[in-house]
N, C-alpha and C. Protein backbone atom coordinates (compact mmCIF):
# COMPACT_ATOMS: atom_id res chain seq x y z
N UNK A 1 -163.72 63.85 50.73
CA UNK A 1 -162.66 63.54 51.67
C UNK A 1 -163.10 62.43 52.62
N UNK A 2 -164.42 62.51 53.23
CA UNK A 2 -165.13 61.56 54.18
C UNK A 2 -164.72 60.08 53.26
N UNK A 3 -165.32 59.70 52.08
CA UNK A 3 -165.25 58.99 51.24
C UNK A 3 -163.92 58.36 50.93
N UNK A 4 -163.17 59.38 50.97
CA UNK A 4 -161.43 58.33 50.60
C UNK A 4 -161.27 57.95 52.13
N UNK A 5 -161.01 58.78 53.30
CA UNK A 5 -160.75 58.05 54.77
C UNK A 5 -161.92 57.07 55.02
N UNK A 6 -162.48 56.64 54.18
CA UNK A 6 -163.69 55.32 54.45
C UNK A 6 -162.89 54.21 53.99
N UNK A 7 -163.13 54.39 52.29
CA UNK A 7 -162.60 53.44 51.38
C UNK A 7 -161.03 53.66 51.34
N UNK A 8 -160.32 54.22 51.80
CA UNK A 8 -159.24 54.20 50.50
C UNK A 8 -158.10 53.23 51.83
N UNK A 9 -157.20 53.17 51.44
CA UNK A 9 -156.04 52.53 51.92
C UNK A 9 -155.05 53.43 52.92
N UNK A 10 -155.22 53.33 53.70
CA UNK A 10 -154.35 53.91 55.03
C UNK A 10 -152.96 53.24 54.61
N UNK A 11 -152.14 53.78 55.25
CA UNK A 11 -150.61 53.38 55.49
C UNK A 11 -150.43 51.95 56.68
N UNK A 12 -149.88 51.38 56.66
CA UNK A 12 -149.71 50.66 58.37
C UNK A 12 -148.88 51.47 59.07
N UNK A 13 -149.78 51.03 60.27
CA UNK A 13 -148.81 51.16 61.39
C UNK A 13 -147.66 50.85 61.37
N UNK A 14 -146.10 51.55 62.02
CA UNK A 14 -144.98 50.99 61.81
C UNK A 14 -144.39 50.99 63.59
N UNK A 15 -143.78 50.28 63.89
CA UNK A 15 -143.38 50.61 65.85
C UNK A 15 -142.01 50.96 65.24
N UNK A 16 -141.50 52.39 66.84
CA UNK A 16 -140.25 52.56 66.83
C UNK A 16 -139.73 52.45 67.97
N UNK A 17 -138.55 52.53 68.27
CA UNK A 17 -138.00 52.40 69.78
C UNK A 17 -137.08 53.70 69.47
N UNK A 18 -136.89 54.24 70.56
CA UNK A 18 -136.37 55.55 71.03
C UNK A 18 -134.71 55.41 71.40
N UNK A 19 -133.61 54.78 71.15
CA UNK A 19 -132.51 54.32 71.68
C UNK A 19 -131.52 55.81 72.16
N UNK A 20 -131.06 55.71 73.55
CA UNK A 20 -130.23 56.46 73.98
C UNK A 20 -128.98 56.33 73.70
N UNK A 21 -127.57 57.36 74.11
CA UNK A 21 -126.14 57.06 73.69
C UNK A 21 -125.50 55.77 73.98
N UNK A 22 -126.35 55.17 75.02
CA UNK A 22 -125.84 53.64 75.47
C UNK A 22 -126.47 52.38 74.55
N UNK A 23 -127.01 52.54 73.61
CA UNK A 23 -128.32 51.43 73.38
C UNK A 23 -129.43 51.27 73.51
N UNK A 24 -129.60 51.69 74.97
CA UNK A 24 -130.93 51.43 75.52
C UNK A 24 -132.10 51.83 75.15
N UNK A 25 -133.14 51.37 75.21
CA UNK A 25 -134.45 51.82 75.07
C UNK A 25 -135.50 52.39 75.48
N UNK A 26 -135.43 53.72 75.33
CA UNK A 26 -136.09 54.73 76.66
C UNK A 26 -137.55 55.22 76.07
N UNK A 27 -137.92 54.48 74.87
CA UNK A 27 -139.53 54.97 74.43
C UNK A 27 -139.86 54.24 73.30
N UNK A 28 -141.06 54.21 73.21
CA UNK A 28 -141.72 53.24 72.33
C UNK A 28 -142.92 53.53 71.38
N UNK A 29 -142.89 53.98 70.46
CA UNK A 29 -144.23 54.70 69.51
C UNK A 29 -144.22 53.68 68.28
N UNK A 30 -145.46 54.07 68.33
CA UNK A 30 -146.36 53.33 67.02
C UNK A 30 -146.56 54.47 65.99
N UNK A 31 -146.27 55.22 64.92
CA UNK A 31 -146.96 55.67 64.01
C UNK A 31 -146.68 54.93 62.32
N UNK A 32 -147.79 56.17 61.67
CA UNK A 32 -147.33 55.56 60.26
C UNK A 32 -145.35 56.30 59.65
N UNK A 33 -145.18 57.21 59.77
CA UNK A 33 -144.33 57.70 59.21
C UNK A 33 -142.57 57.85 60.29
N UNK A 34 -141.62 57.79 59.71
CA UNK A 34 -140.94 57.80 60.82
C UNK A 34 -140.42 59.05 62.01
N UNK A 35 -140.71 58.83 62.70
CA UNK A 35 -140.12 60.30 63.44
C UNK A 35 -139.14 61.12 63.25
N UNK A 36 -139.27 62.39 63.30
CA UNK A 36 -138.65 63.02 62.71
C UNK A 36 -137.18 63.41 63.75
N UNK A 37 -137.39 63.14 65.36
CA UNK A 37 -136.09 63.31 65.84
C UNK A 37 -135.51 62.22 65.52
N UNK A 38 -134.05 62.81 65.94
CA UNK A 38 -132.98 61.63 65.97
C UNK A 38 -133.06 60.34 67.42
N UNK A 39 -132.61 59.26 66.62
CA UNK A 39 -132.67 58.00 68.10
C UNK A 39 -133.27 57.33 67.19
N UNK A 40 -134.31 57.67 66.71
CA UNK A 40 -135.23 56.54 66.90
C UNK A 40 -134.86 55.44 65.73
N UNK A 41 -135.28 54.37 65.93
CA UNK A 41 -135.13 53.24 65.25
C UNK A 41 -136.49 52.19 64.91
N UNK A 42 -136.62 51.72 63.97
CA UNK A 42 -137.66 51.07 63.52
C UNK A 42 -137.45 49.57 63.93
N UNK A 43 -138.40 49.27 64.71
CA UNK A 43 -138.49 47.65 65.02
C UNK A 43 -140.01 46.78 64.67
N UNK A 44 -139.65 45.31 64.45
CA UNK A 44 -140.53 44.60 64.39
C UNK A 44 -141.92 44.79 64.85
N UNK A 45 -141.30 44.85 66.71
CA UNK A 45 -142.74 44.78 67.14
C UNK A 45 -142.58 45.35 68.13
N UNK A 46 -143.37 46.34 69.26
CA UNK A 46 -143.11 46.59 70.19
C UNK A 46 -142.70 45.69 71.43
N UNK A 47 -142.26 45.80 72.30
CA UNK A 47 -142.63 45.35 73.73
C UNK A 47 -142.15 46.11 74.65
N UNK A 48 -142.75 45.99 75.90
CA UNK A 48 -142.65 47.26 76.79
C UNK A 48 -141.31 46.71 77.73
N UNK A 49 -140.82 45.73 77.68
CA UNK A 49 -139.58 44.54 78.47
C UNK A 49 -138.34 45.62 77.99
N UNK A 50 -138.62 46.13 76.61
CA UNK A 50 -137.50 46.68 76.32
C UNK A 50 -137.09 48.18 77.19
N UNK A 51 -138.08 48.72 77.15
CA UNK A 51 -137.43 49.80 78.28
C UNK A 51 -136.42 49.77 79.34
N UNK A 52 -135.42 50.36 78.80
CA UNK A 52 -134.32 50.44 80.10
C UNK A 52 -133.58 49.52 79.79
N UNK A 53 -133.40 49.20 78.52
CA UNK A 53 -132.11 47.64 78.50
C UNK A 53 -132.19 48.05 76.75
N UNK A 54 -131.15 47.51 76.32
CA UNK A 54 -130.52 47.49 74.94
C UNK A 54 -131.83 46.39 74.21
N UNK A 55 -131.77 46.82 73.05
CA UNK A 55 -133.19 46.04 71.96
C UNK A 55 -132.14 44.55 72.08
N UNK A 56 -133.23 43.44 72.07
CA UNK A 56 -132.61 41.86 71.27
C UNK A 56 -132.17 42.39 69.98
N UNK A 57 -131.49 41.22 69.87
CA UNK A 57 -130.77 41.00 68.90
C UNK A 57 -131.80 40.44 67.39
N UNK A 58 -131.72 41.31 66.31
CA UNK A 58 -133.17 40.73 65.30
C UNK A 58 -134.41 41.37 65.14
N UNK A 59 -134.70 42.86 66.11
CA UNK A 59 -135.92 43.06 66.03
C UNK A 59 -135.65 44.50 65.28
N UNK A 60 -134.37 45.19 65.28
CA UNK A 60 -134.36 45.99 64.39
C UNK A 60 -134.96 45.75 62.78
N UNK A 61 -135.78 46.80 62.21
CA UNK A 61 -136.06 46.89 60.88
C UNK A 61 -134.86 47.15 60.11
N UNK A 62 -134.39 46.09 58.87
CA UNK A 62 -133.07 47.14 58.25
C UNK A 62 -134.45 48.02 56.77
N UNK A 63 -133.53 49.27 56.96
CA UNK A 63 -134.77 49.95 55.47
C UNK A 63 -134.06 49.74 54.39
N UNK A 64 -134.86 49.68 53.46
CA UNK A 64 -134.85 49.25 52.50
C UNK A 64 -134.42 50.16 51.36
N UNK A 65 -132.76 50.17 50.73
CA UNK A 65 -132.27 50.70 50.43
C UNK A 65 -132.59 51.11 48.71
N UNK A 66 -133.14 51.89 48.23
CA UNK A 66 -133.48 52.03 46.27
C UNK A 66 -132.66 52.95 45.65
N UNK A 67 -132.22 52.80 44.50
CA UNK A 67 -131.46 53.54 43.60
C UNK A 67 -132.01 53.34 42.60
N UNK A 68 -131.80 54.92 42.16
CA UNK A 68 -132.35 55.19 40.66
C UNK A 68 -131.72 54.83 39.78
N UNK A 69 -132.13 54.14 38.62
CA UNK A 69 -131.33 53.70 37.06
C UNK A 69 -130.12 54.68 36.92
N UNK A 70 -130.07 56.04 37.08
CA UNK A 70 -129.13 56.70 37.03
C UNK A 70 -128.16 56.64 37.49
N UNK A 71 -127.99 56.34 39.08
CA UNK A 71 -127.40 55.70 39.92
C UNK A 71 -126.73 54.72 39.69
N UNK A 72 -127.14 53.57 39.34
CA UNK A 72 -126.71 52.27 38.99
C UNK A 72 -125.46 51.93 38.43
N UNK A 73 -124.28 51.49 38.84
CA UNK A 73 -123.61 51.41 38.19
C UNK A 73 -123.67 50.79 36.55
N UNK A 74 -122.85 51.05 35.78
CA UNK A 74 -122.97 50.66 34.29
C UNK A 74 -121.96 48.98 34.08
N UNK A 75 -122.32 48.26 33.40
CA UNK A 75 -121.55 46.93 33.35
C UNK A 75 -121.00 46.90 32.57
N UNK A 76 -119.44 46.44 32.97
CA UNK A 76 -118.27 46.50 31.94
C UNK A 76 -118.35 45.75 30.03
């Protein structure tokens, strides 16, 4: 176990912002996985400016949407 948390490949870091019923931005975390309450939203990069005011415009993450072959629609 010592041996894979040495060598092996960690996840990245991902930042989230915490958004309240207005927009605003009332918290700011760094982990690998996304949080599991509701609000939160995945952004670029942190900054602490955002607290207390609605995110710019652009720094939201959009995720990245996959469908299975099954899924897929079929072509006429």
């Amino acid at each position: 176990m010592l041996l894979h948390r040495l060598f092996g490949r960690s996840r990245p870091m991902r930042h989230f912002a915490l958004l309240d019923a207005q927009g605003c931005c009332r918290a700011l975390r760094q982990v690998q996985d996304h949080p599991s309450q509701p609000g939160w939203v995945e952004v670029s990069e942190p900054n602490a400016s955002w607290l207390g005011a609605p995110l710019p415009a652009g720094v939201r993450v959009m995720p990245v949407v996959s469908h299975t072959r099954a899924a897929r629609p079929l072509a006429a």
